[in-house]
Every structure is written in structure tokens, then in C-alpha cells.
N, C-alpha and C. Protein backbone atom coordinates (compact mmCIF):
# COMPACT_ATOMS: atom_id res chain seq x y z
N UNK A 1 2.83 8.27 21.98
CA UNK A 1 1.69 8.34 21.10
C UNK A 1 2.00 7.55 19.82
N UNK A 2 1.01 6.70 19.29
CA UNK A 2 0.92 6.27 18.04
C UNK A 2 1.20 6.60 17.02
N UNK A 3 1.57 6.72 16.01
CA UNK A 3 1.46 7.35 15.09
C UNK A 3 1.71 6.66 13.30
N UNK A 4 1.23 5.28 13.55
CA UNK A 4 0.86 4.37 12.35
C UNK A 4 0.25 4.86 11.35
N UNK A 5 0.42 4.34 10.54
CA UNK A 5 -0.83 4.52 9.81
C UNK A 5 -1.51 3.93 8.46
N UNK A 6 -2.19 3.40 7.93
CA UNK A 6 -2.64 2.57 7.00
C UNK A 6 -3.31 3.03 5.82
N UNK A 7 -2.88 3.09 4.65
CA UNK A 7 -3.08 3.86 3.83
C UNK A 7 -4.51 2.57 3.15
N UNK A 8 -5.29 2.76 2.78
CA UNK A 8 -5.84 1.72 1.37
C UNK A 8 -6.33 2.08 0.24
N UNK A 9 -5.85 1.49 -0.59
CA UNK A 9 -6.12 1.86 -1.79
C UNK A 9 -6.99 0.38 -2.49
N UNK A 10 -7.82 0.74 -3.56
CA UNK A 10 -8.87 -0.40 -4.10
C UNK A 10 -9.45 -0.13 -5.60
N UNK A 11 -9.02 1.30 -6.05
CA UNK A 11 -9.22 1.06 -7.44
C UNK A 11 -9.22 2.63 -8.36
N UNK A 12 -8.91 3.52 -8.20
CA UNK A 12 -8.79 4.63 -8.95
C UNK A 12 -7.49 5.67 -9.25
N UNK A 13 -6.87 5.11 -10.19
CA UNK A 13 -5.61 5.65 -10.40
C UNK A 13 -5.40 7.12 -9.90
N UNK A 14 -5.89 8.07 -9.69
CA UNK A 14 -6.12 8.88 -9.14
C UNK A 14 -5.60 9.01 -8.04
N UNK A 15 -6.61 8.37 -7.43
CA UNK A 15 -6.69 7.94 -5.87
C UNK A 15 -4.98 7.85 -5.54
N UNK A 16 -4.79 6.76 -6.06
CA UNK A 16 -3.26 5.80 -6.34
C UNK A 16 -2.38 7.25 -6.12
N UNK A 17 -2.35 7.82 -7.15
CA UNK A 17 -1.26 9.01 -6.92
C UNK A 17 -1.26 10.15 -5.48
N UNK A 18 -2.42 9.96 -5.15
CA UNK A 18 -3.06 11.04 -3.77
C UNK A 18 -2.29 9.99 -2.48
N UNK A 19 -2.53 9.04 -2.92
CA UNK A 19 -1.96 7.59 -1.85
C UNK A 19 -0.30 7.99 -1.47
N UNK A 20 0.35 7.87 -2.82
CA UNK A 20 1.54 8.40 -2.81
C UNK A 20 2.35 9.29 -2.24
N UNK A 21 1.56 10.30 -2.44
CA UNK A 21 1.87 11.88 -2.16
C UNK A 21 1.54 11.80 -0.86
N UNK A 22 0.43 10.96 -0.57
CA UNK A 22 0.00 11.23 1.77
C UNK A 22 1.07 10.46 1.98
N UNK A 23 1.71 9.33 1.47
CA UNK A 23 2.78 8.82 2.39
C UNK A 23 4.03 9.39 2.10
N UNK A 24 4.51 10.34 1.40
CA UNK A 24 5.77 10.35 1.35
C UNK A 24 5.36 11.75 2.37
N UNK A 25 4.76 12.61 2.09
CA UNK A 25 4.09 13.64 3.43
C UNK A 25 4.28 13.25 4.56
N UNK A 26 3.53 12.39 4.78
CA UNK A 26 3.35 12.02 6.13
C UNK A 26 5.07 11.22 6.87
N UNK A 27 5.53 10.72 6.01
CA UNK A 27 6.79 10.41 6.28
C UNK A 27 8.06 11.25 6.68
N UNK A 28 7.68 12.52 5.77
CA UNK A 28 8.48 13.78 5.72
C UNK A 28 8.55 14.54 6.80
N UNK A 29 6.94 14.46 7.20
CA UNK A 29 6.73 14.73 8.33
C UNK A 29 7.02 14.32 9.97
N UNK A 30 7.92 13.35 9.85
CA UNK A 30 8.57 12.37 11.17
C UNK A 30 9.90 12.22 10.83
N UNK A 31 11.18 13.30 10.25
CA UNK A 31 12.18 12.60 10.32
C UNK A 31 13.27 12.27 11.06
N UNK A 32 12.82 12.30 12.15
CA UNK A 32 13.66 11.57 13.16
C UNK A 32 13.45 10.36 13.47
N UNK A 33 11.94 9.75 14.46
CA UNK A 33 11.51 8.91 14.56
C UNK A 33 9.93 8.30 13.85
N UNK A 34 10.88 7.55 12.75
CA UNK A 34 9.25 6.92 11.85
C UNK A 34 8.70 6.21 12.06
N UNK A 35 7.07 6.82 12.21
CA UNK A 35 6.02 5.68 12.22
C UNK A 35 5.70 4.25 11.37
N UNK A 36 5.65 3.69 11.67
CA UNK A 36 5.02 2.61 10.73
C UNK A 36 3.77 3.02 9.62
N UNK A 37 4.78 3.03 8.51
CA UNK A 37 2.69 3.21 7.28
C UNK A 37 3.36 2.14 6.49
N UNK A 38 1.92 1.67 5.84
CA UNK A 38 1.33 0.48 5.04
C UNK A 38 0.13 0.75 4.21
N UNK A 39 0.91 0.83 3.25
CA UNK A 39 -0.65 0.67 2.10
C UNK A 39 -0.86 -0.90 1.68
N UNK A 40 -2.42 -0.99 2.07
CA UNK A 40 -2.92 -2.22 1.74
C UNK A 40 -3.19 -1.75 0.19
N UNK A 41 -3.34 -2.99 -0.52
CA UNK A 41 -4.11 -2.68 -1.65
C UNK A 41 -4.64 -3.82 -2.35
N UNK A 42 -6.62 -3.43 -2.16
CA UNK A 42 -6.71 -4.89 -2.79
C UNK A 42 -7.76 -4.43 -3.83
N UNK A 43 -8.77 -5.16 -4.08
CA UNK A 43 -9.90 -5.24 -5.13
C UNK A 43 -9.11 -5.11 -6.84
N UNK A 44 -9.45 -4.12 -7.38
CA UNK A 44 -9.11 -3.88 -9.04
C UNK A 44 -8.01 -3.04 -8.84
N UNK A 45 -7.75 -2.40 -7.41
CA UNK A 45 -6.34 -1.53 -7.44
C UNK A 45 -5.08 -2.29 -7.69
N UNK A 46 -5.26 -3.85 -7.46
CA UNK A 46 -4.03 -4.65 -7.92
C UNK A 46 -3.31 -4.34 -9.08
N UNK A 47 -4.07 -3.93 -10.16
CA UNK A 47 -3.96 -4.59 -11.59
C UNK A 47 -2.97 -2.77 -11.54
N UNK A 48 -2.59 -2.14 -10.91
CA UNK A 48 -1.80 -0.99 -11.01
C UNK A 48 -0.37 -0.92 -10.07
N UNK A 49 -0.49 -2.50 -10.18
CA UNK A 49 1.14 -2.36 -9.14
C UNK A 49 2.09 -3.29 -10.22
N UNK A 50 2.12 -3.49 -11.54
CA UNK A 50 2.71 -4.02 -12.19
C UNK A 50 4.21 -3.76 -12.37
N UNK A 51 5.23 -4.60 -12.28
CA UNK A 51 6.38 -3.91 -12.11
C UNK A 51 6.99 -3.01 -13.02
N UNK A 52 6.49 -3.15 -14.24
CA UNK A 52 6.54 -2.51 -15.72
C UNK A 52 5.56 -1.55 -15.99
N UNK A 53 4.63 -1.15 -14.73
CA UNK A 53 3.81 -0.31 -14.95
C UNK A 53 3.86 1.10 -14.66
N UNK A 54 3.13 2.06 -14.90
CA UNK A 54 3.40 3.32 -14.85
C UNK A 54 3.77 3.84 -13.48
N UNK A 55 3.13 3.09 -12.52
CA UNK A 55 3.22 3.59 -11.02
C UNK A 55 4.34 2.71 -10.51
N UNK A 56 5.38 2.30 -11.05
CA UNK A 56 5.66 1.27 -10.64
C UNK A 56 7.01 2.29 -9.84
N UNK A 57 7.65 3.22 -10.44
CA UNK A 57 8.70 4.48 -9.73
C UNK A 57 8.14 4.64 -8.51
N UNK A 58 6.95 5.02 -8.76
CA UNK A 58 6.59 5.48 -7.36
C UNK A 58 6.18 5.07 -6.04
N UNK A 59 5.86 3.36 -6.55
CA UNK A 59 5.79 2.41 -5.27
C UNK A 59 7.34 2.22 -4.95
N UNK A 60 8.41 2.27 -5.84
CA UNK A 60 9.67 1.96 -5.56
C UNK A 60 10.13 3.01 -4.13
N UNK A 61 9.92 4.22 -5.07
CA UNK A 61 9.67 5.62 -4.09
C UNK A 61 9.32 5.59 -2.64
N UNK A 62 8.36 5.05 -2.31
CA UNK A 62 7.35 4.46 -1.49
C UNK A 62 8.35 3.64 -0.47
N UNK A 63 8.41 2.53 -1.17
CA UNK A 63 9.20 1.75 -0.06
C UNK A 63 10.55 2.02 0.12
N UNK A 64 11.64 2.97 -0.33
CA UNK A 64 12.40 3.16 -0.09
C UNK A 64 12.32 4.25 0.90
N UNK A 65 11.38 4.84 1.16
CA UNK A 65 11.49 5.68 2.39
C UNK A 65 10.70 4.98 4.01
N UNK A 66 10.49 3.63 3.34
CA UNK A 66 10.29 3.03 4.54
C UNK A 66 8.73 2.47 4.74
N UNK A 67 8.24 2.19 3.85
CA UNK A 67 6.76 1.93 3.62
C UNK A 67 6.44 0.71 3.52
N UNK A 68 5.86 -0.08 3.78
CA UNK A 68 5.33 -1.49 3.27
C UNK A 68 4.20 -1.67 2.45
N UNK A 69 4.12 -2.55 1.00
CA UNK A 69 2.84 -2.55 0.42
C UNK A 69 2.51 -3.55 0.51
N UNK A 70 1.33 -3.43 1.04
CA UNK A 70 0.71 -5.02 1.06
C UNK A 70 -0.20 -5.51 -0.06
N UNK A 71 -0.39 -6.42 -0.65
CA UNK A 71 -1.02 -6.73 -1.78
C UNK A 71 -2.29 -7.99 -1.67
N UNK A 72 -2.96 -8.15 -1.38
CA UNK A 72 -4.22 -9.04 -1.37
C UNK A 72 -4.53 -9.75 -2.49
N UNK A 73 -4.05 -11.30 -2.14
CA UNK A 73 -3.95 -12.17 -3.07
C UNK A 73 -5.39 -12.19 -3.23
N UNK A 74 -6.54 -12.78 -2.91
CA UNK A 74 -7.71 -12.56 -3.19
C UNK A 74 -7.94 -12.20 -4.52
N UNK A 75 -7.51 -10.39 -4.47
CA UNK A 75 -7.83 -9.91 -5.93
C UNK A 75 -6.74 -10.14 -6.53
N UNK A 76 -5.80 -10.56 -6.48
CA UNK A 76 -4.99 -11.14 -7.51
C UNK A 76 -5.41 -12.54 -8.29
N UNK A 77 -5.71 -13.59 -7.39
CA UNK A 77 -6.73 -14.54 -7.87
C UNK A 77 -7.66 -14.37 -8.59
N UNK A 78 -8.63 -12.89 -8.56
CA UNK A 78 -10.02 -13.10 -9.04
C UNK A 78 -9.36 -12.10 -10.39
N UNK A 79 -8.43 -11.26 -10.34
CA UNK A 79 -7.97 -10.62 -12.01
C UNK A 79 -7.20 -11.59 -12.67
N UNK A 80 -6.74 -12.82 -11.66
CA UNK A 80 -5.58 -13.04 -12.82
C UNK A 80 -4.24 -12.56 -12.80
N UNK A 81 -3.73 -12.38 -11.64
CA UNK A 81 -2.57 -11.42 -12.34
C UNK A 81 -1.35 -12.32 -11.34
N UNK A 82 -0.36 -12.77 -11.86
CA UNK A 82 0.56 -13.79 -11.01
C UNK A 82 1.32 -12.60 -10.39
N UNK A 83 1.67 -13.13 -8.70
CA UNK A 83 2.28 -12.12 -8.02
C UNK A 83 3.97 -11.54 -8.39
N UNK A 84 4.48 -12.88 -9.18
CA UNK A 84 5.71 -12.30 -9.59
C UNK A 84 5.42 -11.12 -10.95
N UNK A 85 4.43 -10.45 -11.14
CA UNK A 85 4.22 -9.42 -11.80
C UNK A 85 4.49 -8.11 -11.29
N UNK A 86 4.34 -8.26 -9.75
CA UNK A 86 4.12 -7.35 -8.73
C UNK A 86 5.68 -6.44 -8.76
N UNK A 87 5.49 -5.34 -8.24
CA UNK A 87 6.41 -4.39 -8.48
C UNK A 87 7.52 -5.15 -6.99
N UNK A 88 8.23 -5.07 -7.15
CA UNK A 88 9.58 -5.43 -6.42
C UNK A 88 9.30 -5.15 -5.09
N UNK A 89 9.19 -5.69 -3.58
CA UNK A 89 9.17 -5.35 -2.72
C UNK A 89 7.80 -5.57 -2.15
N UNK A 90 6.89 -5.43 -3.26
CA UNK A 90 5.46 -5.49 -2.73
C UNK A 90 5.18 -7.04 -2.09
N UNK A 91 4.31 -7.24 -1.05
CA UNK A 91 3.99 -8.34 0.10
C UNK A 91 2.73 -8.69 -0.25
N UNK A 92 2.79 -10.02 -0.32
CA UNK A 92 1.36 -10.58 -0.76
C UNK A 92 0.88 -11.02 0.34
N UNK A 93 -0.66 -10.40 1.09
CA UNK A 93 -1.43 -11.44 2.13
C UNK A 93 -2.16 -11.63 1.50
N UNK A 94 -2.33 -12.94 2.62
CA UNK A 94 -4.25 -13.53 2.10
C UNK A 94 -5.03 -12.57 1.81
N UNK A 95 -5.73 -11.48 2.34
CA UNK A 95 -6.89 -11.33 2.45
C UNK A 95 -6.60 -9.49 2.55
N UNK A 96 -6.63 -8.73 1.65
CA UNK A 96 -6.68 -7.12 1.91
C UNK A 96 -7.28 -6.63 2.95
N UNK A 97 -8.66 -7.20 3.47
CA UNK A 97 -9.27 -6.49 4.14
C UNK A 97 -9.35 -6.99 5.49
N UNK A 98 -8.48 -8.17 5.92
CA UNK A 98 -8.63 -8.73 6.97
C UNK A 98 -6.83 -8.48 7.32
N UNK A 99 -6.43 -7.74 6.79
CA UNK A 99 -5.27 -7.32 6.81
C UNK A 99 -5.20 -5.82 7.39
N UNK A 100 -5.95 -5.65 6.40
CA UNK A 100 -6.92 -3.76 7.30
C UNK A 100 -7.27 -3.90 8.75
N UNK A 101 -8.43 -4.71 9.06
CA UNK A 101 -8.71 -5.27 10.17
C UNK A 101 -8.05 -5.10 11.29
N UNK A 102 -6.81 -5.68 11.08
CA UNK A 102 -5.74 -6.63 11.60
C UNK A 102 -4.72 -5.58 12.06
N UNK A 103 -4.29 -4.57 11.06
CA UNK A 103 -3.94 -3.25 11.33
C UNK A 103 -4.33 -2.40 12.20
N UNK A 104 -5.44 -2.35 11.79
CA UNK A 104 -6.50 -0.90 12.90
C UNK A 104 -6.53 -1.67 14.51
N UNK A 105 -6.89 -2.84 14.75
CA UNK A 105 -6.32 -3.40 15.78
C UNK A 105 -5.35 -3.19 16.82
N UNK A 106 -4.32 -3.38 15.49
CA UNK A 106 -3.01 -2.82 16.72
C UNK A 106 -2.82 -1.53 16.81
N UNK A 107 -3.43 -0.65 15.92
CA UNK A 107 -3.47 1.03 16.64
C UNK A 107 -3.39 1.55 15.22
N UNK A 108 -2.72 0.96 13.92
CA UNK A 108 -2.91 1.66 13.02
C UNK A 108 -4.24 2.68 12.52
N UNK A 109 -3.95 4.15 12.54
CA UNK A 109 -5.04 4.66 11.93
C UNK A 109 -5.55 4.51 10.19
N UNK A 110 -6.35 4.68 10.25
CA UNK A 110 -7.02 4.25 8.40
C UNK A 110 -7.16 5.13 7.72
N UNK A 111 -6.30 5.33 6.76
CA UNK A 111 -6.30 6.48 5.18
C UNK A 111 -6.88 6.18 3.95
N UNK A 112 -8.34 6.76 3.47
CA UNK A 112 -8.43 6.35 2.69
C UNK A 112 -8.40 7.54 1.50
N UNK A 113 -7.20 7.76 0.82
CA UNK A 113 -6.84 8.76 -0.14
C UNK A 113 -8.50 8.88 -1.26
């Protein structure tokens, strides 16, 4: 059985912290054999992955238990924000939502905190 899963996040700090908390859960929850999770994150949620930024512990957090963040240049283009700003580790694709897409495809299920 599957057990992927794709977190996305797109713009409410809030949200952002609920994001957090389902993946380190859901991770906690498999520790023998881990699923693949991935938080995409695109639209205005970019402008909260700054490496100097407040959330920035907790994406560290994040990928050290085995997570991938994906980051959607798109909205990085349309805020402005150069990717070497990006918190350490975080992955820049083309396109957030064709990245989503692209995910659910191969079996990933879709979280939207």
C-alpha cells in the first residue's frame, strides 16, 4: 500500500504551522518504513520560507526527518524573492502546481493543512 503524501501549502502562516505539525505526525507515525511526503509550496506562501525567517527551524525540522520542500519558482518570480533566500535544503521547480499534478499521479495523496 501507498502511503505518500503531499502536503501544499499557498499562503497563511497558520496554515504553515498545521503543515508542520501533519508532517512530523504523519512521519512519527511510520517509524520503521517511511513514506515519501513533500510539501509543495507556491503562490504568497513563498515569501515564508526565508532562511532568516521565523519558520525557518521548522522547515529545517521538516527535512531532517526526511521531507522534501518543494518551492515554485513561478511565485518566486512574481514576489521577487531570489531563491538563494530560501531556507537551506528547500528545491526549486518550475511550476507548484504542475508539480502537485505530477505528484498525485504517481499515487501521492493531497494535504491541504
Amino acid at each position: 500500500m501507498n502511503y505518500d503524501v503531499l502536503f501544499h501549502f499557498d499562503h497563511d502562516p497558520q496554515a504553515l504551522g498545521i503543515a508542520f505539525s501533519n508532517i512530523r505526525n504523519y512521519l512519527n507515525a511510520f517509524p520503521e518504513d517511511r513514506p515519501a511526503v513533500v510539501l509543495v509550496v507556491n503562490g504568497p506562501g513563498v515569501r515564508l520560507l526565508d532562511r532568516d525567517g521565523e519558520h525557518a527551524a521548522q522547515i529545517g525540522e521538516v527535512l531532517a526527518l526526511g521531507a522534501v520542500v518543494k518551492v515554485c519558482n513561478n511565485a518566486l518570480t512574481h514576489f521577487g524573492i531570489d531563491p538563494e533566500r530560501l531556507c537551506p535544503g528547500c528545491e526549486v521547480v518550475p511550476a507548484g502546481v504542475v508539480e502537485i499534478v505530477e505528484l498525485q499521479r504517481k499515487g501521492f495523496a493531497y494535504v491541504k493543512p
